[in-house]
PDB file of N, CA and C in Angstrom:
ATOM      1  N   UNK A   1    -197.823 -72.042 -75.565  1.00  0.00           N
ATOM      2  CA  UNK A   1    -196.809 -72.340 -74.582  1.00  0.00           C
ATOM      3  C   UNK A   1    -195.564 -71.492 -74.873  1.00  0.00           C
ATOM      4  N   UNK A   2    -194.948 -70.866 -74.060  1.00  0.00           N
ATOM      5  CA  UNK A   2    -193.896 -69.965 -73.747  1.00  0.00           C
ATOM      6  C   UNK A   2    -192.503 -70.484 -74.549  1.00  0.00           C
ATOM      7  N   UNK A   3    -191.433 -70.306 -75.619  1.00  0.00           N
ATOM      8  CA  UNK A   3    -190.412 -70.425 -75.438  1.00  0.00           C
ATOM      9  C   UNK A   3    -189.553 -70.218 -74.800  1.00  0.00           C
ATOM     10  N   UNK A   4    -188.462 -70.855 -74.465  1.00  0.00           N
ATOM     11  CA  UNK A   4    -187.090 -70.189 -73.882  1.00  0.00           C
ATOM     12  C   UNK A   4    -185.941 -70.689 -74.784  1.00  0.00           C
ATOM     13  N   UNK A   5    -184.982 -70.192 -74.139  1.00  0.00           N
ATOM     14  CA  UNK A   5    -183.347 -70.221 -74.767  1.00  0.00           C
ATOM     15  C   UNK A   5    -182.819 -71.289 -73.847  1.00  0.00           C
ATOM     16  N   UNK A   6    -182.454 -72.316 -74.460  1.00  0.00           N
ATOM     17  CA  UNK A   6    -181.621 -73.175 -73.683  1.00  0.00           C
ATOM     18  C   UNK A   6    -180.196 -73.116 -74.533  1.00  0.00           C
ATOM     19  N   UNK A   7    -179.063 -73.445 -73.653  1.00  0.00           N
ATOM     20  CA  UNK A   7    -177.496 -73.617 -73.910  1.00  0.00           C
ATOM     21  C   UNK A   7    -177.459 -75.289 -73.775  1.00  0.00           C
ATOM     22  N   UNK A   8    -177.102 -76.075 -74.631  1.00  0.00           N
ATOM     23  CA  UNK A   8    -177.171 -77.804 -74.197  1.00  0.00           C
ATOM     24  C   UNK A   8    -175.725 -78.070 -74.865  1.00  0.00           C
ATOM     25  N   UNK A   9    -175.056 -78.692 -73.654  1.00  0.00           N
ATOM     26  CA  UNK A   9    -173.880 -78.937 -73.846  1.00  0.00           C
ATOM     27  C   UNK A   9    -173.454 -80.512 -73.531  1.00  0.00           C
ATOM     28  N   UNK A  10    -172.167 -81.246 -74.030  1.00  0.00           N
ATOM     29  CA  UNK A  10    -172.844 -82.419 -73.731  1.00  0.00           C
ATOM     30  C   UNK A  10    -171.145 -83.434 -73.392  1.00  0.00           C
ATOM     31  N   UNK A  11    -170.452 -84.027 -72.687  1.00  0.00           N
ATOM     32  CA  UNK A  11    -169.469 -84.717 -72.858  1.00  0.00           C
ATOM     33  C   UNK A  11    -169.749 -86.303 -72.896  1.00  0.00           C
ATOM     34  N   UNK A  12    -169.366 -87.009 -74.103  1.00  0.00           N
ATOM     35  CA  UNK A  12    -170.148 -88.321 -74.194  1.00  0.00           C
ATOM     36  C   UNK A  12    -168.857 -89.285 -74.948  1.00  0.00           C
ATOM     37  N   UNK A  13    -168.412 -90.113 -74.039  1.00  0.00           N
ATOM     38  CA  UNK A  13    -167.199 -91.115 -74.251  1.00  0.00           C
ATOM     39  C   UNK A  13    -167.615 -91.709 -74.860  1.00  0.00           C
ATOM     40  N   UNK A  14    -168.312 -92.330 -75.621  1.00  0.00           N
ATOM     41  CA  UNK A  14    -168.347 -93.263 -76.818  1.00  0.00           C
ATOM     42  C   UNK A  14    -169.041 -92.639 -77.951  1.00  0.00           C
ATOM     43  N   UNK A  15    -167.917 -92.856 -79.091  1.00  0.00           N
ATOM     44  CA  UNK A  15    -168.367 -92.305 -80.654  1.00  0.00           C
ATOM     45  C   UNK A  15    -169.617 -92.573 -80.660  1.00  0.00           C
ATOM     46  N   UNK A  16    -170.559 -93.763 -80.736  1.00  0.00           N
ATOM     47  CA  UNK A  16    -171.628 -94.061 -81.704  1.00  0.00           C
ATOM     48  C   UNK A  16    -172.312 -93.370 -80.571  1.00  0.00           C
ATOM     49  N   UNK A  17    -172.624 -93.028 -79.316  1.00  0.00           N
ATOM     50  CA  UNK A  17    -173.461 -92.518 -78.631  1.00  0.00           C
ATOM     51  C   UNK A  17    -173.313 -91.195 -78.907  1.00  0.00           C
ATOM     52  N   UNK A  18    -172.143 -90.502 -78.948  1.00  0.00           N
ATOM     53  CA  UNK A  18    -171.943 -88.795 -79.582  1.00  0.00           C
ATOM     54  C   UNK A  18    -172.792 -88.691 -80.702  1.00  0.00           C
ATOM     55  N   UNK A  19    -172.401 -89.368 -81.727  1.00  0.00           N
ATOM     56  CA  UNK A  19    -173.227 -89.365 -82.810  1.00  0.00           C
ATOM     57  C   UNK A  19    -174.777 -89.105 -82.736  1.00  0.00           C
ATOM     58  N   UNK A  20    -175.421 -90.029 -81.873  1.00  0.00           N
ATOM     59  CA  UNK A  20    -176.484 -89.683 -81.697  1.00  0.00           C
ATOM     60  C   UNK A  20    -177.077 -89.274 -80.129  1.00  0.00           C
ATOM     61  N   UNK A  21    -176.184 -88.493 -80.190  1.00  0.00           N
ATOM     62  CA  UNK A  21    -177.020 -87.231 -78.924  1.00  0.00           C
ATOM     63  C   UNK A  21    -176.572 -85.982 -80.090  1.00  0.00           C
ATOM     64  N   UNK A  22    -175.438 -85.882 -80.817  1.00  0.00           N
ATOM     65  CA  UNK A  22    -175.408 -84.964 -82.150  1.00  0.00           C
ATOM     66  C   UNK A  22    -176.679 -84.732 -82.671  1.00  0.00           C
ATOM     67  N   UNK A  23    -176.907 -85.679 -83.249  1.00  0.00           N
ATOM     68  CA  UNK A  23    -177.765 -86.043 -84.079  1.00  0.00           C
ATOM     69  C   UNK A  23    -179.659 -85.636 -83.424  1.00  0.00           C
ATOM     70  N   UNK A  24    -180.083 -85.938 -82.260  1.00  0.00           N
ATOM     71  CA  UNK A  24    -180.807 -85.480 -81.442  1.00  0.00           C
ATOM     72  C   UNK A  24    -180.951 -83.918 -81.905  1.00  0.00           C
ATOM     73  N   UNK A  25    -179.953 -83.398 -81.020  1.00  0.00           N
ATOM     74  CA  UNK A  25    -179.905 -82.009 -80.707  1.00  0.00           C
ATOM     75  C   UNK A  25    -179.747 -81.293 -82.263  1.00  0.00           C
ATOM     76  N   UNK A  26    -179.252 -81.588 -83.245  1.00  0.00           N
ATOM     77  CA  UNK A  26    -179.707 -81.017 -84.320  1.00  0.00           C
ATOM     78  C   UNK A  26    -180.659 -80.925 -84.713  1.00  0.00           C
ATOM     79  N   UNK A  27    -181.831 -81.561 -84.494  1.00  0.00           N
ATOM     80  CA  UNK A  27    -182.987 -81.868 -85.054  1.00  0.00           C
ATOM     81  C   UNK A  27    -183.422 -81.279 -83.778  1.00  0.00           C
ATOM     82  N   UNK A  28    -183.147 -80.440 -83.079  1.00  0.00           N
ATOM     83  CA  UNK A  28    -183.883 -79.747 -82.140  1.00  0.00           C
ATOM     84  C   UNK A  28    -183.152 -78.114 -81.863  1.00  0.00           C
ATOM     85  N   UNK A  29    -182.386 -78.194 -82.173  1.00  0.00           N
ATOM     86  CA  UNK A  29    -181.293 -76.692 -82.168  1.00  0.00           C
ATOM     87  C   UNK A  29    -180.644 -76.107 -83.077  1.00  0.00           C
ATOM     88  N   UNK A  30    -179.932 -75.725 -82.645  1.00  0.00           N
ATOM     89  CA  UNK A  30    -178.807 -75.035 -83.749  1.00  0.00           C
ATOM     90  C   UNK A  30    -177.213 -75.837 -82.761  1.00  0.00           C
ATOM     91  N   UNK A  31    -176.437 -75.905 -84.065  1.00  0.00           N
ATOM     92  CA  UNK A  31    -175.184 -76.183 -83.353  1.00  0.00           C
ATOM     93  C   UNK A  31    -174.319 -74.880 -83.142  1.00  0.00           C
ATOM     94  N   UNK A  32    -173.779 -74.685 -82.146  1.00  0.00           N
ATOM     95  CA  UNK A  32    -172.986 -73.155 -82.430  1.00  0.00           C
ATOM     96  C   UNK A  32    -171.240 -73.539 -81.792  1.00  0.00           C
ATOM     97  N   UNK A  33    -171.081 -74.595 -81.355  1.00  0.00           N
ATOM     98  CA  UNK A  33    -169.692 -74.755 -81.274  1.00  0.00           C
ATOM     99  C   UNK A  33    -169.627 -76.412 -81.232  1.00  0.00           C
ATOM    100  N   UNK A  34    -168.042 -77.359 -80.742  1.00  0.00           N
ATOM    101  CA  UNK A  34    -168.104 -78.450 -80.961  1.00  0.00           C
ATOM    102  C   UNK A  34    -169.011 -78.399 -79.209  1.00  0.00           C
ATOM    103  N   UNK A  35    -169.906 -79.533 -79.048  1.00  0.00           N
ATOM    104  CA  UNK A  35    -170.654 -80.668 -78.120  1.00  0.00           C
ATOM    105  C   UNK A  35    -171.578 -78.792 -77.455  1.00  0.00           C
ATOM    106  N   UNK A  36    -171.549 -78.192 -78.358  1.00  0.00           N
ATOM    107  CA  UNK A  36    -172.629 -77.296 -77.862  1.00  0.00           C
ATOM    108  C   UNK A  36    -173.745 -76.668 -78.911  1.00  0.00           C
ATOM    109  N   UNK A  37    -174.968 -76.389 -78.471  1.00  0.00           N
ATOM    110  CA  UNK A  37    -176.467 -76.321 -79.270  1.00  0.00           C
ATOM    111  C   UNK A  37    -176.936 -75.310 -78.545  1.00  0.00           C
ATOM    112  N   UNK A  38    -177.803 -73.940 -79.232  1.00  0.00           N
ATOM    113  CA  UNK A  38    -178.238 -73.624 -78.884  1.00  0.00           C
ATOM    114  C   UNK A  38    -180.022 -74.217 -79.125  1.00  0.00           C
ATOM    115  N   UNK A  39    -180.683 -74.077 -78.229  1.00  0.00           N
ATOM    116  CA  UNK A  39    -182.399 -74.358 -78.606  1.00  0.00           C
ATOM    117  C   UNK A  39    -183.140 -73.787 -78.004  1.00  0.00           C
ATOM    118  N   UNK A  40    -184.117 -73.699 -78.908  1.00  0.00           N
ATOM    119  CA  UNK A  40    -185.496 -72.593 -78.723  1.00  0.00           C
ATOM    120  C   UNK A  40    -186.552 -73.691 -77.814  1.00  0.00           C
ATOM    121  N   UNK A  41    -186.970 -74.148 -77.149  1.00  0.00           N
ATOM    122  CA  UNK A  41    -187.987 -75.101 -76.490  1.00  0.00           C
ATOM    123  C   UNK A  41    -188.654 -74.326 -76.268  1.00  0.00           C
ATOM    124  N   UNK A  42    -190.252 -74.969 -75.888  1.00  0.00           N
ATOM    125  CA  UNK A  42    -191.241 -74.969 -75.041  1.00  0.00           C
ATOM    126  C   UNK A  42    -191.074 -75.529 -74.204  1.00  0.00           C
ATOM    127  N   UNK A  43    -192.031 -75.844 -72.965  1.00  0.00           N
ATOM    128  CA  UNK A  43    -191.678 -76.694 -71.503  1.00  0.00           C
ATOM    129  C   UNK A  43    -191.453 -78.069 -72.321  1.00  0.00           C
ATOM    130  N   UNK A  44    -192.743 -78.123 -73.413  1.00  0.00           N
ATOM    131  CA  UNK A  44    -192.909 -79.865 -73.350  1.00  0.00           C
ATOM    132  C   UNK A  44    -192.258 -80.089 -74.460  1.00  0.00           C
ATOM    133  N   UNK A  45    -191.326 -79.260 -75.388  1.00  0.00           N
ATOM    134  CA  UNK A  45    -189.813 -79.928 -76.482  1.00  0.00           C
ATOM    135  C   UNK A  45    -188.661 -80.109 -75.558  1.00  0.00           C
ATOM    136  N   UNK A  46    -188.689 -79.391 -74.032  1.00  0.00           N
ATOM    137  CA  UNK A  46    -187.761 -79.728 -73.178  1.00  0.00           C
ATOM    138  C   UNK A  46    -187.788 -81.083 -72.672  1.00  0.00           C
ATOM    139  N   UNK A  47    -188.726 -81.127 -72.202  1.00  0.00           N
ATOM    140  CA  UNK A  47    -189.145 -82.689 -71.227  1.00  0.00           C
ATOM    141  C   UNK A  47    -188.975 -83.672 -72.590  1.00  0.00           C
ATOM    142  N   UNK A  48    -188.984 -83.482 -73.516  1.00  0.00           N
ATOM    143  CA  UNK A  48    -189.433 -84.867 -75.059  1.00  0.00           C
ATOM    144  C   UNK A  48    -187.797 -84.768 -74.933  1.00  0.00           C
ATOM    145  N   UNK A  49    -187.071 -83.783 -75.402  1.00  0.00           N
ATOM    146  CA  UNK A  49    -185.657 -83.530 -75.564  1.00  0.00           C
ATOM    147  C   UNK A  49    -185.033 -84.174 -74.640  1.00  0.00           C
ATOM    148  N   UNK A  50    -185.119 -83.866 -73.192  1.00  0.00           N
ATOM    149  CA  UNK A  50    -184.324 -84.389 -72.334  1.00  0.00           C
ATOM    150  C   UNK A  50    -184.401 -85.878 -71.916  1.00  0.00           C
ATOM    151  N   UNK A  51    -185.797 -86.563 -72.068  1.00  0.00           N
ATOM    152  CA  UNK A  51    -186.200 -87.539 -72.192  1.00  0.00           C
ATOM    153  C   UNK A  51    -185.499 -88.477 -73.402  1.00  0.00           C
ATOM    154  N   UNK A  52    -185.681 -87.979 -74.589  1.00  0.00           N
ATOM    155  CA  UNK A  52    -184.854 -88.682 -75.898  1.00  0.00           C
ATOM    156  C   UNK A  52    -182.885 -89.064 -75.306  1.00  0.00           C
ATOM    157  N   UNK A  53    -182.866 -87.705 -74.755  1.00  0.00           N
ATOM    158  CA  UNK A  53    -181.089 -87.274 -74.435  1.00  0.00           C
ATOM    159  C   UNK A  53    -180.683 -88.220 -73.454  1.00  0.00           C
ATOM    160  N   UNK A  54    -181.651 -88.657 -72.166  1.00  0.00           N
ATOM    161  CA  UNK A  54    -181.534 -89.585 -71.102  1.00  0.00           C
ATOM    162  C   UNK A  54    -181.454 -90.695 -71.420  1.00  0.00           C
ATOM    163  N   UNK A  55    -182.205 -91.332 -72.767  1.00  0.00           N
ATOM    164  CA  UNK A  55    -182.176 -92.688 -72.904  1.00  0.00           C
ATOM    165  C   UNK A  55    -180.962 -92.918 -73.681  1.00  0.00           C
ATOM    166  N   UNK A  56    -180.679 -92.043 -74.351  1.00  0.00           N
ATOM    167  CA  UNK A  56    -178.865 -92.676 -75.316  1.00  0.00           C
ATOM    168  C   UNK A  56    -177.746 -92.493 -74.282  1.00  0.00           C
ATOM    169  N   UNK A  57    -178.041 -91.737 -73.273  1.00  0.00           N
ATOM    170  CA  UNK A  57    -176.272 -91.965 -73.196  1.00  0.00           C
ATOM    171  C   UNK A  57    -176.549 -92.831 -71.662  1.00  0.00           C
ATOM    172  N   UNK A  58    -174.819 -93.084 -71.422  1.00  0.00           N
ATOM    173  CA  UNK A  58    -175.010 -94.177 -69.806  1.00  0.00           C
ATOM    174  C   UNK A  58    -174.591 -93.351 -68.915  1.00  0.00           C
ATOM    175  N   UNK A  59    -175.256 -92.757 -67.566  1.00  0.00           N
ATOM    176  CA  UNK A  59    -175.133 -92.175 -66.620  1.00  0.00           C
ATOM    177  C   UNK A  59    -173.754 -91.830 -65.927  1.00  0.00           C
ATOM    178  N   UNK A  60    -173.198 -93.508 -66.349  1.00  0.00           N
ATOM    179  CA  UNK A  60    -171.763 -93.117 -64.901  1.00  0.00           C
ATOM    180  C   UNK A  60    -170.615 -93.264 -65.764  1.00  0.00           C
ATOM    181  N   UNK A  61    -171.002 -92.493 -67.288  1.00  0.00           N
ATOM    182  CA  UNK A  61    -169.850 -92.150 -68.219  1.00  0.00           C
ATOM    183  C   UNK A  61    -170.199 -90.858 -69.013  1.00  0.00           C
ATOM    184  N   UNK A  62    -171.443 -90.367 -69.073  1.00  0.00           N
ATOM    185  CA  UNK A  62    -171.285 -89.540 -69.892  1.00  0.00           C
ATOM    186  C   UNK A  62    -172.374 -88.153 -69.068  1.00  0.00           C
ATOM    187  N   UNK A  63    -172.069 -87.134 -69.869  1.00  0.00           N
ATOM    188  CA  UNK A  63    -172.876 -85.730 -69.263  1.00  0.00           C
ATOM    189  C   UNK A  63    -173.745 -85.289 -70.147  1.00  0.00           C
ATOM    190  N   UNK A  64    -174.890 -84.614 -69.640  1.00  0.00           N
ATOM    191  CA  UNK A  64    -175.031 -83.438 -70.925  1.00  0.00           C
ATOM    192  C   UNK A  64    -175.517 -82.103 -69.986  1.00  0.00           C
ATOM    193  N   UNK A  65    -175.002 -80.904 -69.906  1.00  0.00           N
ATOM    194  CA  UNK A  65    -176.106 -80.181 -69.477  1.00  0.00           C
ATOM    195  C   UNK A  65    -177.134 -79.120 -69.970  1.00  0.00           C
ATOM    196  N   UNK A  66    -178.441 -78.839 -69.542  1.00  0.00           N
ATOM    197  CA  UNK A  66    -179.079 -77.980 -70.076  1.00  0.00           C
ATOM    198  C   UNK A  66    -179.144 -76.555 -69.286  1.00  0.00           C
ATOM    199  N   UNK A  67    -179.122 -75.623 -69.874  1.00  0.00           N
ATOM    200  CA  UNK A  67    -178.927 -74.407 -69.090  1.00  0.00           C
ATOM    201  C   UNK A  67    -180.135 -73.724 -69.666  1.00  0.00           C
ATOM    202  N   UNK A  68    -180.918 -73.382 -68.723  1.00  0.00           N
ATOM    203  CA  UNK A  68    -181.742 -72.003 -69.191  1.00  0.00           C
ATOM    204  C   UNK A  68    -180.684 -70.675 -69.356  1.00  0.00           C
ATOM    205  N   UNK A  69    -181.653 -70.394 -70.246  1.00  0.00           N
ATOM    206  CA  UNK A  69    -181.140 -68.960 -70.741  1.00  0.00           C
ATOM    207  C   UNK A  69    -182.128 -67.528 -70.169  1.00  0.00           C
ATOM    208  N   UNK A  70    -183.248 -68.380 -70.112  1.00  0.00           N
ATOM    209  CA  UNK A  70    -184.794 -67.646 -69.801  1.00  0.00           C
ATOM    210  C   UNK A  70    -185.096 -67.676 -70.984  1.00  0.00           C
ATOM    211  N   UNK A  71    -186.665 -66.409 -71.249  1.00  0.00           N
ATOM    212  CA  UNK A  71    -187.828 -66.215 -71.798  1.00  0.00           C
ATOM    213  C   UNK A  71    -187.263 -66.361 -73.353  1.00  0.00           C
ATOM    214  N   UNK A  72    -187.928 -66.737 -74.463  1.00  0.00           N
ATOM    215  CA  UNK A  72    -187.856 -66.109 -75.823  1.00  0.00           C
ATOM    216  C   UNK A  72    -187.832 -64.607 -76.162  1.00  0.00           C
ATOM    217  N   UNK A  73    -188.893 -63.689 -75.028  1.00  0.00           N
ATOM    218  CA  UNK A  73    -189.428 -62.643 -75.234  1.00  0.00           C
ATOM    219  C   UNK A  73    -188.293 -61.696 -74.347  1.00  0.00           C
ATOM    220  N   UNK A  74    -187.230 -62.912 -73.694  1.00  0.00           N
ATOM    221  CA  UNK A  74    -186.088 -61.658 -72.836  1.00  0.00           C
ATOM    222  C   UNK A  74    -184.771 -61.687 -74.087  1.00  0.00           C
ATOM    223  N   UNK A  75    -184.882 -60.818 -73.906  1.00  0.00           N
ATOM    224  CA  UNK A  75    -183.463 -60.109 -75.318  1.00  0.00           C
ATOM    225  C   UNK A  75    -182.243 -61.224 -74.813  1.00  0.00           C
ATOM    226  N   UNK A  76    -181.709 -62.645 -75.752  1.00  0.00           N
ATOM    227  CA  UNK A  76    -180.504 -62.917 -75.840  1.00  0.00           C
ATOM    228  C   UNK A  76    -179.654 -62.105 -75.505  1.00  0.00           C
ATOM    229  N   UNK A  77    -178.947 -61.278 -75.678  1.00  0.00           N
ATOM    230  CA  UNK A  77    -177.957 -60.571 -74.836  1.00  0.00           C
ATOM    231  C   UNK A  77    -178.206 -59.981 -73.830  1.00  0.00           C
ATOM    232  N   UNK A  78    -178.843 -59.841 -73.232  1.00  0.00           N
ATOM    233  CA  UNK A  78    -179.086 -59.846 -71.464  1.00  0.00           C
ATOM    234  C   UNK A  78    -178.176 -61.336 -70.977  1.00  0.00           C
ATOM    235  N   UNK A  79    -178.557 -62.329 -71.827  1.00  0.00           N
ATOM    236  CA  UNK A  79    -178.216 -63.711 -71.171  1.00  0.00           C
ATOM    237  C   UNK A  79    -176.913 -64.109 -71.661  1.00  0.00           C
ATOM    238  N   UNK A  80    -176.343 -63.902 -72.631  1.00  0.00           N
ATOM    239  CA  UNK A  80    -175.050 -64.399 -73.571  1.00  0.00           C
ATOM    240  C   UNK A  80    -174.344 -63.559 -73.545  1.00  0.00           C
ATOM    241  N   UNK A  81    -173.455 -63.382 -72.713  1.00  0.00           N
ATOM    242  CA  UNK A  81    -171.923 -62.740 -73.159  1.00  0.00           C
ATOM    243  C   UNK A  81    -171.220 -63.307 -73.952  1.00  0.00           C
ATOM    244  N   UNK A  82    -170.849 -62.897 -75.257  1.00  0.00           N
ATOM    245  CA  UNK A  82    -169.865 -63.370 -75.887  1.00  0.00           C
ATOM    246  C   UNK A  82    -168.669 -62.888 -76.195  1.00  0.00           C
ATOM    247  N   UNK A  83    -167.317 -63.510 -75.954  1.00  0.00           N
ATOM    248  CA  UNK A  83    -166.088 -62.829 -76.586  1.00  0.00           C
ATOM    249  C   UNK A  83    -165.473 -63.301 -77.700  1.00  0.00           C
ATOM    250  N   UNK A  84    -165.316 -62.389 -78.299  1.00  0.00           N
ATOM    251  CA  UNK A  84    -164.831 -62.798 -79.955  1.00  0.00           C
ATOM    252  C   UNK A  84    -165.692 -62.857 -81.148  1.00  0.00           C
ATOM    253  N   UNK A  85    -165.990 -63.627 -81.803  1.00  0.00           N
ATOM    254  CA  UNK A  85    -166.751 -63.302 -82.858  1.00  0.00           C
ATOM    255  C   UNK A  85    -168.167 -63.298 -82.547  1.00  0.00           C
ATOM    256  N   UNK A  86    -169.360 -62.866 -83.207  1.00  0.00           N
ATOM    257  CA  UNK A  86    -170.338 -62.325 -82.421  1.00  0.00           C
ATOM    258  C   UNK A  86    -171.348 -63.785 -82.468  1.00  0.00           C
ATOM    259  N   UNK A  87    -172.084 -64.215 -81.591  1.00  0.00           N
ATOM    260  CA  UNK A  87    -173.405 -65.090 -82.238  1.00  0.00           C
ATOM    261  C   UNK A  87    -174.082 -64.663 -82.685  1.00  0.00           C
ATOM    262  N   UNK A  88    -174.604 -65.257 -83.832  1.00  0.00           N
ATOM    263  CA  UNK A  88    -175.691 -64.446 -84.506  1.00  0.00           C
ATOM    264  C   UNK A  88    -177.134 -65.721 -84.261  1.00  0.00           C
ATOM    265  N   UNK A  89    -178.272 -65.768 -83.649  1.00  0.00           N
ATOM    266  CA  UNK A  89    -178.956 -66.401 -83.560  1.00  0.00           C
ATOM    267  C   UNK A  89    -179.600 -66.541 -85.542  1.00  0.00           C
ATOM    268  N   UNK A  90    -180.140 -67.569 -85.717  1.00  0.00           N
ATOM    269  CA  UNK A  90    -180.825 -67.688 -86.792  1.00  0.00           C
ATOM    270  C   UNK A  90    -182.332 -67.618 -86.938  1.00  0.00           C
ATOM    271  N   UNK A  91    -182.622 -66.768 -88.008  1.00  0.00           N
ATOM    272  CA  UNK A  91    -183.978 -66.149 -88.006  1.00  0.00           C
ATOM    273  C   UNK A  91    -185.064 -67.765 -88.371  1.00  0.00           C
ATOM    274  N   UNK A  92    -185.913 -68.048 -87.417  1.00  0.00           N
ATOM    275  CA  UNK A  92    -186.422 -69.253 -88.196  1.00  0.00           C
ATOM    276  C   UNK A  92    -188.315 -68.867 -87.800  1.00  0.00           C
ATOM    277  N   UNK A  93    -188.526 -69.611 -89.245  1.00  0.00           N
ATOM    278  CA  UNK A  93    -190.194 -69.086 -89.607  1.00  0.00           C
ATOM    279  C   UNK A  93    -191.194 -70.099 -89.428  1.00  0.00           C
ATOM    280  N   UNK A  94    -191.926 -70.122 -89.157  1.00  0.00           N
ATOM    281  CA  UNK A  94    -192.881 -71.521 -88.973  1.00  0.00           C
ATOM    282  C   UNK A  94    -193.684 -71.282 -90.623  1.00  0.00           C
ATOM    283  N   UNK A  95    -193.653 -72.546 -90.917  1.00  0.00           N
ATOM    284  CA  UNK A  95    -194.665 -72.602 -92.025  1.00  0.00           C
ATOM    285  C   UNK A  95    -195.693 -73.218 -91.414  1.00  0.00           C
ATOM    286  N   UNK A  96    -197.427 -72.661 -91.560  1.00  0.00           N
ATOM    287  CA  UNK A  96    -198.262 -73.462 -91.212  1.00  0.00           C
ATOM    288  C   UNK A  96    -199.057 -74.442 -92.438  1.00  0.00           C
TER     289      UNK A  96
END
């Protein structure tokens, strides 16, 4: 199954619920600024992800959004403009 680049960003009014949509998305991304993650998904770590992300927080107080970036196999900077210091994605290895 295909990776992509998702941007997941998130505004969430209550501490203990921040905490754990934090907490979520670490264990699925990288953090690269405050209430933002970058992540590598497949279709179906998206749907588990967004599914996990839907059940903690309450609809008519809090946000999160997910942005495609596109393909794994399309060059990050096609998709990420950045100004100022550079992103550096992190090299990560599967152990089988």
């Amino acid at each position: 199954m295909a990776r992509r680049h998702y941007l997941v960003t998130y505004d969430i009014a209550d501490d203990k619920r921040r905490t754990k949509v934090f907490k979520t998305l670490e264990d699925n991304g990288d953090h690269v600024q405050f209430s933002v993650f970058f992540c590598q998904l497949n279709e179906r770590e998206r749907v588990v992800l967004q599914g996990a992300l839907s059940e903690l927080i309450h609809r008519d107080q809090d946000q999160v959004l997910v942005l495609d970036l596109g393909s794994s196999e399309t060059a990050l900077e096609t998709a990420l403009q950045c100004l100022g210091r550079r992103y550096e994605p992190p090299t990560r290895v599967q152990v089988v």
